[in-house]
C-alpha atoms as a PDB file:
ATOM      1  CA  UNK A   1      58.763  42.814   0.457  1.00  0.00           C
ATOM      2  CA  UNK A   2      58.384  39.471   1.769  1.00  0.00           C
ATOM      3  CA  UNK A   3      56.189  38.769   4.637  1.00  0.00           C
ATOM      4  CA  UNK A   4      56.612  36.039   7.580  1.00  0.00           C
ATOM      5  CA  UNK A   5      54.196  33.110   7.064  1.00  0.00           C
ATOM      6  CA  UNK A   6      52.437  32.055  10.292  1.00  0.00           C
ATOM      7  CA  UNK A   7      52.680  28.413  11.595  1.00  0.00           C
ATOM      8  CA  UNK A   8      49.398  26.519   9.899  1.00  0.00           C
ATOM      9  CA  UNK A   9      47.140  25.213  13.053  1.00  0.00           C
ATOM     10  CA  UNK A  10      44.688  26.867  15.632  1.00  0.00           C
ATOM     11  CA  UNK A  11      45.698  28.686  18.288  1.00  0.00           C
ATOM     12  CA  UNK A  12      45.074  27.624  22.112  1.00  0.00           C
ATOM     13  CA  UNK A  13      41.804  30.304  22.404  1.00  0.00           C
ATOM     14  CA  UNK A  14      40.434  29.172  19.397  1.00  0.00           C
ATOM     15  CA  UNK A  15      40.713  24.996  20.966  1.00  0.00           C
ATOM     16  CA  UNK A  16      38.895  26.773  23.830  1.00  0.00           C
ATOM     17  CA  UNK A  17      36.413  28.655  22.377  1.00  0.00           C
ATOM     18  CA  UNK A  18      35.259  25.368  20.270  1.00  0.00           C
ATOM     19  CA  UNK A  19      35.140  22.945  23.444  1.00  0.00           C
ATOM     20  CA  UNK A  20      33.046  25.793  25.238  1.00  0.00           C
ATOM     21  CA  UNK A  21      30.525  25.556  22.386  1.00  0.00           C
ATOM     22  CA  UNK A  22      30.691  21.818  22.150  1.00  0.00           C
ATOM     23  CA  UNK A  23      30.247  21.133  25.978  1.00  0.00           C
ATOM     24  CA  UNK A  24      26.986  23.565  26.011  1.00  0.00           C
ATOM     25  CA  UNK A  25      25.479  22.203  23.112  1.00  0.00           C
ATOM     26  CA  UNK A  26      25.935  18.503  24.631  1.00  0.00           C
ATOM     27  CA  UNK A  27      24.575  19.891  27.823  1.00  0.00           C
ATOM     28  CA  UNK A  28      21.697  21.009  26.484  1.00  0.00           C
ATOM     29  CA  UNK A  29      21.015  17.688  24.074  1.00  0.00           C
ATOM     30  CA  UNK A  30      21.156  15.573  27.782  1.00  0.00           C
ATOM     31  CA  UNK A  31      18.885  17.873  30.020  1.00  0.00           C
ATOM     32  CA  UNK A  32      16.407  17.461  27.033  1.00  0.00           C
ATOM     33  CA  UNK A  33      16.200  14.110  27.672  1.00  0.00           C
ATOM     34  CA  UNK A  34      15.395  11.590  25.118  1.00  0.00           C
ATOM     35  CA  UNK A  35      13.406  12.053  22.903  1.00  0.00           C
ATOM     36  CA  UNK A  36       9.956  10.411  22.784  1.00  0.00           C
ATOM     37  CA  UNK A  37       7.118  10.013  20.398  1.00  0.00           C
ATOM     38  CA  UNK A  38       3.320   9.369  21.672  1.00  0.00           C
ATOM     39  CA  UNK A  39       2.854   7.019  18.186  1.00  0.00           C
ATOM     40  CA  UNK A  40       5.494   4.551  19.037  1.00  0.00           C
ATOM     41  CA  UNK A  41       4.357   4.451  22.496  1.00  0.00           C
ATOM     42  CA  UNK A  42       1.384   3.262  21.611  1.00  0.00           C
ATOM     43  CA  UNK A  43       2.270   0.933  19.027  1.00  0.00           C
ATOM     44  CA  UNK A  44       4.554  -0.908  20.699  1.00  0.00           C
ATOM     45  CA  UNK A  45       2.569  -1.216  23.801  1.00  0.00           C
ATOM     46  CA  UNK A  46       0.020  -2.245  21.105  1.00  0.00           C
ATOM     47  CA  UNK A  47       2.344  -5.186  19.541  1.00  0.00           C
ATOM     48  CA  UNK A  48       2.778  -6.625  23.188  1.00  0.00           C
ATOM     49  CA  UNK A  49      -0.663  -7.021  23.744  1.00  0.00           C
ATOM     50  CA  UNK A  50      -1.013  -8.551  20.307  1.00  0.00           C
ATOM     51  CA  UNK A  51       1.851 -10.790  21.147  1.00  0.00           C
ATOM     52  CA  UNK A  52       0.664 -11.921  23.773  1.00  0.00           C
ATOM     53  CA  UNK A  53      -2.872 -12.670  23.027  1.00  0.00           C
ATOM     54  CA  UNK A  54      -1.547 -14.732  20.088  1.00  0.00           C
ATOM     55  CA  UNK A  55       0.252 -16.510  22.399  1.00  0.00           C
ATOM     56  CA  UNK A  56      -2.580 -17.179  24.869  1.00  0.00           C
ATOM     57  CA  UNK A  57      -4.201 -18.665  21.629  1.00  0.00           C
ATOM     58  CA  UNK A  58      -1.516 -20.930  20.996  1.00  0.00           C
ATOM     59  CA  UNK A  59      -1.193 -21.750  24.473  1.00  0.00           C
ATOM     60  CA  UNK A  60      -4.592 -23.143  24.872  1.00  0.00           C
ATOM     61  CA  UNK A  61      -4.134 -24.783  21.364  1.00  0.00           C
ATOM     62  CA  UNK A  62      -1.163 -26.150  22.541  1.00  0.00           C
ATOM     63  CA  UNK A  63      -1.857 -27.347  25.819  1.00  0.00           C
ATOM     64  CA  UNK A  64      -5.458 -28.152  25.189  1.00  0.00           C
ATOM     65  CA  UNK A  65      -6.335 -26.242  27.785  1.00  0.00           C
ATOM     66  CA  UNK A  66      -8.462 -23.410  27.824  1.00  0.00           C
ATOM     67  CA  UNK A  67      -6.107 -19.586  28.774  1.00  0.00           C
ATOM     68  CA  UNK A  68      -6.981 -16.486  29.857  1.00  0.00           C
ATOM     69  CA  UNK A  69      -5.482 -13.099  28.815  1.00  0.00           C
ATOM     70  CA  UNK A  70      -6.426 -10.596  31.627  1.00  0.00           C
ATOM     71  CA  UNK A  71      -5.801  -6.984  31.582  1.00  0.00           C
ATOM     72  CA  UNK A  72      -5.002  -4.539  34.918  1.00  0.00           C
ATOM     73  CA  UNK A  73      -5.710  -0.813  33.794  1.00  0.00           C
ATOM     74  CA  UNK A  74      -5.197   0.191  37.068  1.00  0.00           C
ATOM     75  CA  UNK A  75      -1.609  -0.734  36.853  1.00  0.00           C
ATOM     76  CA  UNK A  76      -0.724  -0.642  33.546  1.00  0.00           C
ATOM     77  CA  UNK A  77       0.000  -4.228  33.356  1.00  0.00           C
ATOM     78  CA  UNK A  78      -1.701  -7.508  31.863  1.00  0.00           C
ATOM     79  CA  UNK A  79      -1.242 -11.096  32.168  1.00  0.00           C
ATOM     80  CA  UNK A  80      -1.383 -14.255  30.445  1.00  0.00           C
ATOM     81  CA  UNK A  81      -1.384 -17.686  33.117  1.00  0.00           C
ATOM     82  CA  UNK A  82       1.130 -16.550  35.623  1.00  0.00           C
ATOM     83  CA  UNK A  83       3.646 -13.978  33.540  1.00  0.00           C
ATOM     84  CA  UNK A  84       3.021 -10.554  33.914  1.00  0.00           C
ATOM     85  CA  UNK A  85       3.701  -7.671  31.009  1.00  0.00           C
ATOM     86  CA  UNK A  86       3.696  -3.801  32.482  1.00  0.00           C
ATOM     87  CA  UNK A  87       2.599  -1.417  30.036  1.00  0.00           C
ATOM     88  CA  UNK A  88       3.773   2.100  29.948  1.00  0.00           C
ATOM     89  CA  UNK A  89       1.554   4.455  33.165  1.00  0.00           C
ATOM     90  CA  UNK A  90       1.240   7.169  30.569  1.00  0.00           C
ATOM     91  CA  UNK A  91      -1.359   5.292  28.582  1.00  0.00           C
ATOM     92  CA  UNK A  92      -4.726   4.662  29.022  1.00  0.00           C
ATOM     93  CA  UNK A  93      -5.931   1.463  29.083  1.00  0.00           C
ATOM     94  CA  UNK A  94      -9.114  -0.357  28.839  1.00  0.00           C
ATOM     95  CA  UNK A  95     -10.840  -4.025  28.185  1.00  0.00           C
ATOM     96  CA  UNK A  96     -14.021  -4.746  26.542  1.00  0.00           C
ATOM     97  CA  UNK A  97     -14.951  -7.894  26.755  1.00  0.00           C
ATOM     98  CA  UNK A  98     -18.468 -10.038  26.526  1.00  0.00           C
ATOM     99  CA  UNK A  99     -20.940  -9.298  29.115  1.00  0.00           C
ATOM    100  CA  UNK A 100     -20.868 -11.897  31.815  1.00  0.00           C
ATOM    101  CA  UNK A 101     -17.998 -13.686  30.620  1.00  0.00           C
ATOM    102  CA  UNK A 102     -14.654 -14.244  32.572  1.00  0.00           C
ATOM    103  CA  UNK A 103     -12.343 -10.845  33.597  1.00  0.00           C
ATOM    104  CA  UNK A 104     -10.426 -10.816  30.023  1.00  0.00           C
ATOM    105  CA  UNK A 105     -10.444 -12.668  27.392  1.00  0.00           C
ATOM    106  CA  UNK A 106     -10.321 -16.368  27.000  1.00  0.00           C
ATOM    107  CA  UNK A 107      -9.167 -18.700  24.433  1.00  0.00           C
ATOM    108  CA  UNK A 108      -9.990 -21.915  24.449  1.00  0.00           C
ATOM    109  CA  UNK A 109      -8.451 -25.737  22.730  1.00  0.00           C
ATOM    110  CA  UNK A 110     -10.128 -25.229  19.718  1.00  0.00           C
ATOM    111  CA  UNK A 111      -8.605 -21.573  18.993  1.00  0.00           C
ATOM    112  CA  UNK A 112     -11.742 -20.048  19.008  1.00  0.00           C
ATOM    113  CA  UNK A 113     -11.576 -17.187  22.483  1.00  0.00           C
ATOM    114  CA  UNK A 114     -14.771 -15.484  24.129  1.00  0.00           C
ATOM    115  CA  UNK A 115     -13.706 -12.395  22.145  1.00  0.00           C
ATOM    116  CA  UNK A 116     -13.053  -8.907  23.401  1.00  0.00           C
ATOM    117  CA  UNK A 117     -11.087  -5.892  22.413  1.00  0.00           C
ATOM    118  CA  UNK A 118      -8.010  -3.682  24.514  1.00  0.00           C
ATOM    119  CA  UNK A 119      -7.889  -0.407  23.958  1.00  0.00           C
ATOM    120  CA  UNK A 120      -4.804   1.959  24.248  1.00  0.00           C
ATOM    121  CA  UNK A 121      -4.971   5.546  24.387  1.00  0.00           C
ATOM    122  CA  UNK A 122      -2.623   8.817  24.799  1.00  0.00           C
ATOM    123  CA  UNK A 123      -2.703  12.329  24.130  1.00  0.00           C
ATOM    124  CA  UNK A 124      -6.018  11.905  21.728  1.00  0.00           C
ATOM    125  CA  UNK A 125      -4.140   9.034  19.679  1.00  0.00           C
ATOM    126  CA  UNK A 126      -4.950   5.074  20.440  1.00  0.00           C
ATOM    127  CA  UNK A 127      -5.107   1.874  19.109  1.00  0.00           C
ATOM    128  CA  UNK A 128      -7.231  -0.812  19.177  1.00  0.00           C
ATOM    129  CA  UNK A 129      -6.107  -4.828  19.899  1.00  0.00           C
ATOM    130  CA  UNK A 130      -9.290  -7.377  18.797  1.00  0.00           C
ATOM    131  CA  UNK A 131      -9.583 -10.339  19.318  1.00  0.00           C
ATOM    132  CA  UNK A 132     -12.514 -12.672  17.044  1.00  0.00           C
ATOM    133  CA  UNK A 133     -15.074 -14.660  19.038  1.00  0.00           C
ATOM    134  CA  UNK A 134     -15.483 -17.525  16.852  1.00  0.00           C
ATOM    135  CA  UNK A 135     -11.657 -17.733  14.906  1.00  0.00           C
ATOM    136  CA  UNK A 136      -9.337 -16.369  17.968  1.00  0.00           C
ATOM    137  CA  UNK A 137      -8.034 -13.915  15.164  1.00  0.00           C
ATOM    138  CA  UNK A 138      -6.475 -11.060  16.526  1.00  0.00           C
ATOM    139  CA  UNK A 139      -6.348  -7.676  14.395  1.00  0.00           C
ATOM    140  CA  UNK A 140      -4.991  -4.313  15.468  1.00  0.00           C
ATOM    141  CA  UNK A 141      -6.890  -1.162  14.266  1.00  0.00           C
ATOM    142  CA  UNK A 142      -6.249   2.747  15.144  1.00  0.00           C
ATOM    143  CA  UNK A 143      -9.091   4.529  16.660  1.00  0.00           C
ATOM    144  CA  UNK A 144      -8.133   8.183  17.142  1.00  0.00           C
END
């Protein structure tokens, strides 16, 4: 007995069926929405503010003038001379700097800065930006 052989290939419901699956599944991947991560949040947010306060350093280095790096919690944004950096709202953001001294922190010809520190926070994880009174150095540390 011999039997007919079929014709090798998929048949229109199973095309269907497949395309169904595929078109929920990529439905589902874009409602999610991208995905985000709390850590890189806050480390990159981190990295601009060290950016730029190594900047303002070498500004006033530079330009042998002195510069001041100001923050804006209440905005999310900080500053250095007249360009303006927003930082992600989710974060909480704060500035200690040296009692009496200027709004920020300040950096002056020789490199050295009035010192200060800006904190990050979110969701019970934050970083720390520093900058060194006397060298201008500025380290990043985590806190939480």
């Amino acid at each position: 007995m011999t039997r007919a052989r079929r014709p090798a290939g998929f048949t229109l419901l199973e095309m269907l069926i497949v395309l169904v699956i595929l078109g929920l599944t990529l439905g589902i991947v874009l409602l999610r929405g991208p995905a985000g991560s709390k850590t890189l949040d806050i480390r990159a947010a981190a990295s601009d503010v060290a950016e730029a306060l190594r900047l303002a350093r070498a500004e006033a280095i530079r330009t042998d003038r002195p510069v001041t790096f100001r923050l804006d919690p209440a905005h999310h944004r900080f500053s250095v001379g007249q360009v303006v950096h927003e930082l992600p709202a989710s974060l909480d953001l704060s500035l200690v700097s040296v009692a009496g001294g200027p709004p920020g922190i300040g950096f002056a010809p020789d490199g050295s800065s009035t010192g200060g520190r800006v904190e990050l926070a979110r969701g019970g994880q934050g970083i720390a930006v520093g900058v060194d009174w006397i060298s201008g150095r500025v380290t990043t540390v985590v806190t939480k």
